[in-house]
Protein backbone atom coordinates (compact mmCIF):
# COMPACT_ATOMS: atom_id res chain seq x y z
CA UNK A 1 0.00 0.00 0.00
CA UNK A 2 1.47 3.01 -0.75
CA UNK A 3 2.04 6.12 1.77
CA UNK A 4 0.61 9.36 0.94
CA UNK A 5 1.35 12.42 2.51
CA UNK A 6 -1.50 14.78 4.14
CA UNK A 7 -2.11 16.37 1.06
CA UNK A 8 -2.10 13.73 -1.79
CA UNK A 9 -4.76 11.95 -3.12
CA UNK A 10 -4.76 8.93 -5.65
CA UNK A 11 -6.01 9.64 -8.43
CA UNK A 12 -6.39 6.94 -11.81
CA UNK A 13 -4.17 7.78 -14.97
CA UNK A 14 -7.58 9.07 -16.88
CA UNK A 15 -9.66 6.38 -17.44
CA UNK A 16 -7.41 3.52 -17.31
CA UNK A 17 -8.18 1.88 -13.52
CA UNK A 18 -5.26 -0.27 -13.92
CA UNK A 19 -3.04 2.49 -13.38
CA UNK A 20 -2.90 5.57 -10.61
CA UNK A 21 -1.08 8.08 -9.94
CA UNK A 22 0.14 10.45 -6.78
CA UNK A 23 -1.38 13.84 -7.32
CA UNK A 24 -1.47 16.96 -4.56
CA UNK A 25 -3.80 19.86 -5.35
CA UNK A 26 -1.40 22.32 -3.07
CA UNK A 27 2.15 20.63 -5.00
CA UNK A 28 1.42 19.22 -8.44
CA UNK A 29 -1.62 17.59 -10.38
CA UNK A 30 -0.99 17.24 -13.92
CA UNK A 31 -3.29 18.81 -16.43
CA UNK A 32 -4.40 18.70 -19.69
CA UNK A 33 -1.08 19.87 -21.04
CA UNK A 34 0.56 16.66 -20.20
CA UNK A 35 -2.07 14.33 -21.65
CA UNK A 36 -1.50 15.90 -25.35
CA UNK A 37 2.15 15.92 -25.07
CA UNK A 38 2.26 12.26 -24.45
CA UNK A 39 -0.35 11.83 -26.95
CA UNK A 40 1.14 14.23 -29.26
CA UNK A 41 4.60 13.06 -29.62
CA UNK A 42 5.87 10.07 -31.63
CA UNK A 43 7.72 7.38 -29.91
CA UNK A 44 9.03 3.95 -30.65
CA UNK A 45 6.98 1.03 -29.60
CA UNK A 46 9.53 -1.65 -28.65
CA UNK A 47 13.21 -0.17 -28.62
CA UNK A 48 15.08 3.07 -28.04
CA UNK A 49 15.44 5.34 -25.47
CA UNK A 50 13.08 8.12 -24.02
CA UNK A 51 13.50 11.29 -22.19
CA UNK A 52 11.46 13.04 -20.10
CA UNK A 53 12.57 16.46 -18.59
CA UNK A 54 10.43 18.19 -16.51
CA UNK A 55 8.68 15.47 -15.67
CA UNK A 56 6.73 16.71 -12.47
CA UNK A 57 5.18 13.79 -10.56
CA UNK A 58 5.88 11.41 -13.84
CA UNK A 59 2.52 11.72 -15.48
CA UNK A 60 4.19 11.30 -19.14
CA UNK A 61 6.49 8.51 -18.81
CA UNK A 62 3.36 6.58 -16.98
CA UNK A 63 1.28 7.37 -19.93
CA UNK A 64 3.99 6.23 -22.76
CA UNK A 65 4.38 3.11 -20.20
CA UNK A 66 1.06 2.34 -21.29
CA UNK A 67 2.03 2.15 -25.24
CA UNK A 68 5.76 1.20 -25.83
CA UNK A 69 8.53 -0.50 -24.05
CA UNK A 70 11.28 1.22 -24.50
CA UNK A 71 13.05 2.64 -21.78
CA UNK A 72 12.06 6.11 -20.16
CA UNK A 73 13.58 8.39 -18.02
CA UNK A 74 12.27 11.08 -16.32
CA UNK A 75 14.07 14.51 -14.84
CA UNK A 76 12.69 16.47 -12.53
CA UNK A 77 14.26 19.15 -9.85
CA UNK A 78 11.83 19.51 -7.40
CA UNK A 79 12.65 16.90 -4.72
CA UNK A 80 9.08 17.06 -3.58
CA UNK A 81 7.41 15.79 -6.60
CA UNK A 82 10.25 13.65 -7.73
CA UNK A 83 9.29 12.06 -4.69
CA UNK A 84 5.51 11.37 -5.93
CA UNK A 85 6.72 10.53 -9.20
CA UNK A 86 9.21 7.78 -7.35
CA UNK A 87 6.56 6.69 -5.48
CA UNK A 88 3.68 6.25 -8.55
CA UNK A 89 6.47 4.41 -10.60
CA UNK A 90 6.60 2.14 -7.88
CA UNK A 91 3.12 1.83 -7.09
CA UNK A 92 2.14 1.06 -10.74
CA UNK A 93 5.46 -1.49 -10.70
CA UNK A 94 6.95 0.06 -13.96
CA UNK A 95 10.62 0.48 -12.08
CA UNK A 96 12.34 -1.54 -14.60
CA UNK A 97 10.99 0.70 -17.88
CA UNK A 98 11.06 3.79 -15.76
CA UNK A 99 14.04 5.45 -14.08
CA UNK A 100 13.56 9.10 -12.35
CA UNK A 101 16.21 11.48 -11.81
CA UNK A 102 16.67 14.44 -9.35
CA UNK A 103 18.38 16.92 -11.10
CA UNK A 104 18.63 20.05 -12.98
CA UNK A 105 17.64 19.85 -17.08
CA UNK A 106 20.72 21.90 -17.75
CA UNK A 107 23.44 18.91 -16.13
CA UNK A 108 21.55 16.26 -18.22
CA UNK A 109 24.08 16.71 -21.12
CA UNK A 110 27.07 15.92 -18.84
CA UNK A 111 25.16 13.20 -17.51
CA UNK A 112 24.49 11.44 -20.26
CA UNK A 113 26.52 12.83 -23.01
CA UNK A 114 25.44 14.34 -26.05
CA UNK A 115 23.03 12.42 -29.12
CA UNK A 116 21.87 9.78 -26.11
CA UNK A 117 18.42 9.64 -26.73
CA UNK A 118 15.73 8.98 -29.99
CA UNK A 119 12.82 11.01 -28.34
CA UNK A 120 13.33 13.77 -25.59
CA UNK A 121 9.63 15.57 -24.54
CA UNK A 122 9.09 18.43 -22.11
CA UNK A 123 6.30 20.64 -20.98
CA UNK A 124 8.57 23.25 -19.70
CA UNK A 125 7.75 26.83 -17.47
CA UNK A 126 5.64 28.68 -19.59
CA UNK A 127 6.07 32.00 -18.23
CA UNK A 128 9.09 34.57 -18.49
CA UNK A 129 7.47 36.15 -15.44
CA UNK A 130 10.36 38.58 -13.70
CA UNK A 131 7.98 40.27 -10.77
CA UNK A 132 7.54 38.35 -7.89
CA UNK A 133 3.94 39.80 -7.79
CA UNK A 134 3.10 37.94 -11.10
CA UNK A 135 4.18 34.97 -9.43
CA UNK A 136 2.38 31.75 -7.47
CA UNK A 137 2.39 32.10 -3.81
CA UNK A 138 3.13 28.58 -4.04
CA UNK A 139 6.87 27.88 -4.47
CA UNK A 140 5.68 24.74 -6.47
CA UNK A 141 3.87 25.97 -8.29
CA UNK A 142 6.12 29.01 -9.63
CA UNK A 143 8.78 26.83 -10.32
CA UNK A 144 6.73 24.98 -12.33
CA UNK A 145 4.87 27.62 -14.22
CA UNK A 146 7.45 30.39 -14.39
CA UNK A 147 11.08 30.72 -15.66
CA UNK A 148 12.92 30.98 -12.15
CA UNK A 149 15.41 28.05 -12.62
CA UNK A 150 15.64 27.30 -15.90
CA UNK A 151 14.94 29.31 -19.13
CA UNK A 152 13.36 28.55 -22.46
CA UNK A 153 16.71 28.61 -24.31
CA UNK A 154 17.94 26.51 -21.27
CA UNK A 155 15.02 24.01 -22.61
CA UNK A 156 15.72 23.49 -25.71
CA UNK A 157 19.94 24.28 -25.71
CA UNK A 158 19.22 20.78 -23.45
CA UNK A 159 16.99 18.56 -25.85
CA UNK A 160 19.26 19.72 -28.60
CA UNK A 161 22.11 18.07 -26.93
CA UNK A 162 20.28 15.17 -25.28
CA UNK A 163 18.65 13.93 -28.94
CA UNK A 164 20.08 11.70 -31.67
CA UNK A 165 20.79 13.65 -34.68
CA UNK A 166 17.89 12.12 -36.53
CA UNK A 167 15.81 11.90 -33.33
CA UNK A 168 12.99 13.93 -32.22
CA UNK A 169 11.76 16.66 -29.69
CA UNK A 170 8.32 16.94 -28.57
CA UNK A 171 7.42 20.04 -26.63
CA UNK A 172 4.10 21.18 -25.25
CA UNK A 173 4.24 25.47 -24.72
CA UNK A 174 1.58 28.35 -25.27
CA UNK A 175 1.05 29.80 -28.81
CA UNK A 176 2.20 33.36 -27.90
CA UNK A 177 6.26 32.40 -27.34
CA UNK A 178 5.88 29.90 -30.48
CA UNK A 179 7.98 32.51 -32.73
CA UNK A 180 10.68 32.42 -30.05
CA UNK A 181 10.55 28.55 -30.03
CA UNK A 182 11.08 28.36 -33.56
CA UNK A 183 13.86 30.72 -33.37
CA UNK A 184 15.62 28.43 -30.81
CA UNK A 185 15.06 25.42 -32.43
CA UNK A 186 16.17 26.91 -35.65
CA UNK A 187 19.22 28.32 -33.33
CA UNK A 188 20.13 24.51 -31.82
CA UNK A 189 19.74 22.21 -35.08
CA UNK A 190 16.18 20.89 -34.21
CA UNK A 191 14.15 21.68 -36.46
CA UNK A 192 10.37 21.93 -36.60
CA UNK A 193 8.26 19.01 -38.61
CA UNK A 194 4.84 19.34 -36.91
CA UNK A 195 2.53 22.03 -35.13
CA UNK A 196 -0.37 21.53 -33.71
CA UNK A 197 -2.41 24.52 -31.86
CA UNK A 198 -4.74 23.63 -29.28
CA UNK A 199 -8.42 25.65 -28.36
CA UNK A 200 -10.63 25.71 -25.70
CA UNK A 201 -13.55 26.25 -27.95
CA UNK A 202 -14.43 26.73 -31.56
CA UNK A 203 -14.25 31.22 -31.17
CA UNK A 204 -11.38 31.29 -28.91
CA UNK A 205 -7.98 32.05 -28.97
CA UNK A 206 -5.53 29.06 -29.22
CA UNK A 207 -4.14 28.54 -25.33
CA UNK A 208 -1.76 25.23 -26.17
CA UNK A 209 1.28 24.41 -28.35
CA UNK A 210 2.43 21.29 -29.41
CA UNK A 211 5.49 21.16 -31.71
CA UNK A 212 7.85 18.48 -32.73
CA UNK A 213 11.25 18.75 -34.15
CA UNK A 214 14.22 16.69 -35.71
CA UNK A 215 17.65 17.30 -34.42
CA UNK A 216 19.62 18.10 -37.80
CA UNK A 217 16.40 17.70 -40.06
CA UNK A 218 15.62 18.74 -43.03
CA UNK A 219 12.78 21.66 -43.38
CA UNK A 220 9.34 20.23 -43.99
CA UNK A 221 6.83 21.40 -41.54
CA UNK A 222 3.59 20.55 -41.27
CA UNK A 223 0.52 22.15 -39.18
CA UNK A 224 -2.32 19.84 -37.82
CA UNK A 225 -5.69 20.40 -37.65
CA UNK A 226 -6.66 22.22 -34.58
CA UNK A 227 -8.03 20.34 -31.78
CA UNK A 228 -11.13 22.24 -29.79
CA UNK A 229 -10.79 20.92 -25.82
CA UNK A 230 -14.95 21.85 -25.42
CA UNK A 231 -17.89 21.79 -27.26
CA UNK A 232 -20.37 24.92 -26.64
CA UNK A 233 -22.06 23.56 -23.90
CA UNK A 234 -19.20 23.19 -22.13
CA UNK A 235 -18.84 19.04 -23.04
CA UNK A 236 -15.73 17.12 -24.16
CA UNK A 237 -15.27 17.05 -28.19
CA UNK A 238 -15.38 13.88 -29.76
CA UNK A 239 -11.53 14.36 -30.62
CA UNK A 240 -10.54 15.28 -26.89
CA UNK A 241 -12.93 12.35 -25.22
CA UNK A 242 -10.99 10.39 -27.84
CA UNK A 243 -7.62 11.16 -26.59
CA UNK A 244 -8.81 10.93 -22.50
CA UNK A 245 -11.57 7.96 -23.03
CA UNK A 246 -10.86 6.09 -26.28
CA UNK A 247 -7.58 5.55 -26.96
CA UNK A 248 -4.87 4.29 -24.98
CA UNK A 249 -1.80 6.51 -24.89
């Protein structure tokens, strides 16, 4: 049985009751972000080697658990929820695919060396937020969310060196810093072969990125459909209940 602190819950890995997963409403939950990266980005079924960074309480190495069997490593600095994402490998007994690291994204090159890995995802801090008053009250939380110990060129100076020329990036980010993404990608040999823009609703302003690059590819980008999170009256679309309820990912 596994512990849980005061303010963790167990929660299933979407709809799939085989699996849980440690979540704290006042530390970490993952959201919605997390569920279209690791649905989002392409990843070998039986061989090769995965990377994770920014893992957060391991939410997208449990979900590509569910689909290959290669092995997957997750990084993540925050020695609280590197602790729930220990504890959730465990729980779900997926040590032997999954190992978890405590450590900064930036020391992963000297770690493992550079062109290591065929996939490397992240769903990085969004925000370049410089006023503490912009910032969570929760320390957790900012780290998370904001750009306080690592920054977006930091994120992607990393997956640069961590990929396989050849292999691929997957990031999850918000629409408005995508110009500065492609900039950096451009800037560290990966370079974009798929966009996809995520909306809450059909009238709304895009709110999600996903975007996948090659490290030293050639240019041929191409930009999904968009994918609508809600229907008008407020209800799942079919292609978001497909991702959560009808496929495994």
């Amino acid at each position: 049985m596994v512990e849980l602190k005061e303010d963790e819950r167990l929660d299933y890995l979407l709809t799939d009751q085989s699996m849980q997963i440690i979540q704290s409403p006042s530390v970490f939950s993952f959201s919605i972000d997390a569920v279209l990266l690791a649905h989002f980005a392409r990843i070998p079924l039986k061989r090769g080697k995965i990377l994770d960074l920014c893992t957060g309480n391991g939410v997208v190495p449990l979900l590509f658990s569910k689909k290959t069997r290669a092995a997957i490593t997750g990084v993540e600095i925050q020695a609280r929820l590197y602790d729930m994402a220990q504890r959730s490998v465990a729980m779900n007994q997926k040590e032997e695919q999954i190992q978890l690291i405590h450590g900064d994204l930036k020391d992963m090159p000297a770690r493992f060396g550079n062109d290591k890995f065929d996939v490397v995802t992240v769903n990085p801090p969004y925000f370049q937020t410089e006023q503490k008053a912009h910032q969570n009250k929760n320390d957790y939380l900012t780290i998370a969310r904001h750009e306080i110990l690592c920054s977006l060129e930091d994120v992607v100076q990393a997956c640069s060196k961590l990929a396989k020329s050849g292999g691929k990036v997957a990031m999850v980010h918000r629409p408005n810093r995508l110009v500065e993404i492609l900039t950096l990608f451009k800037q560290y040999k990966l370079e974009p072969k798929r966009i996809q823009f995520v909306y809450p609703k059909e009238g709304k302003e895009a709110n999600i990125l996903l975007i996948e690059a090659i490290r030293d590819g050639n240019p041929d980008l191409h930009i999904h459909p968009p994918l609508y999170v809600f229907e008008q009256n407020g209800e799942y679309t079919k292609e978001l209940s497909k991702i959560i309820y009808g496929e495994k990912i």
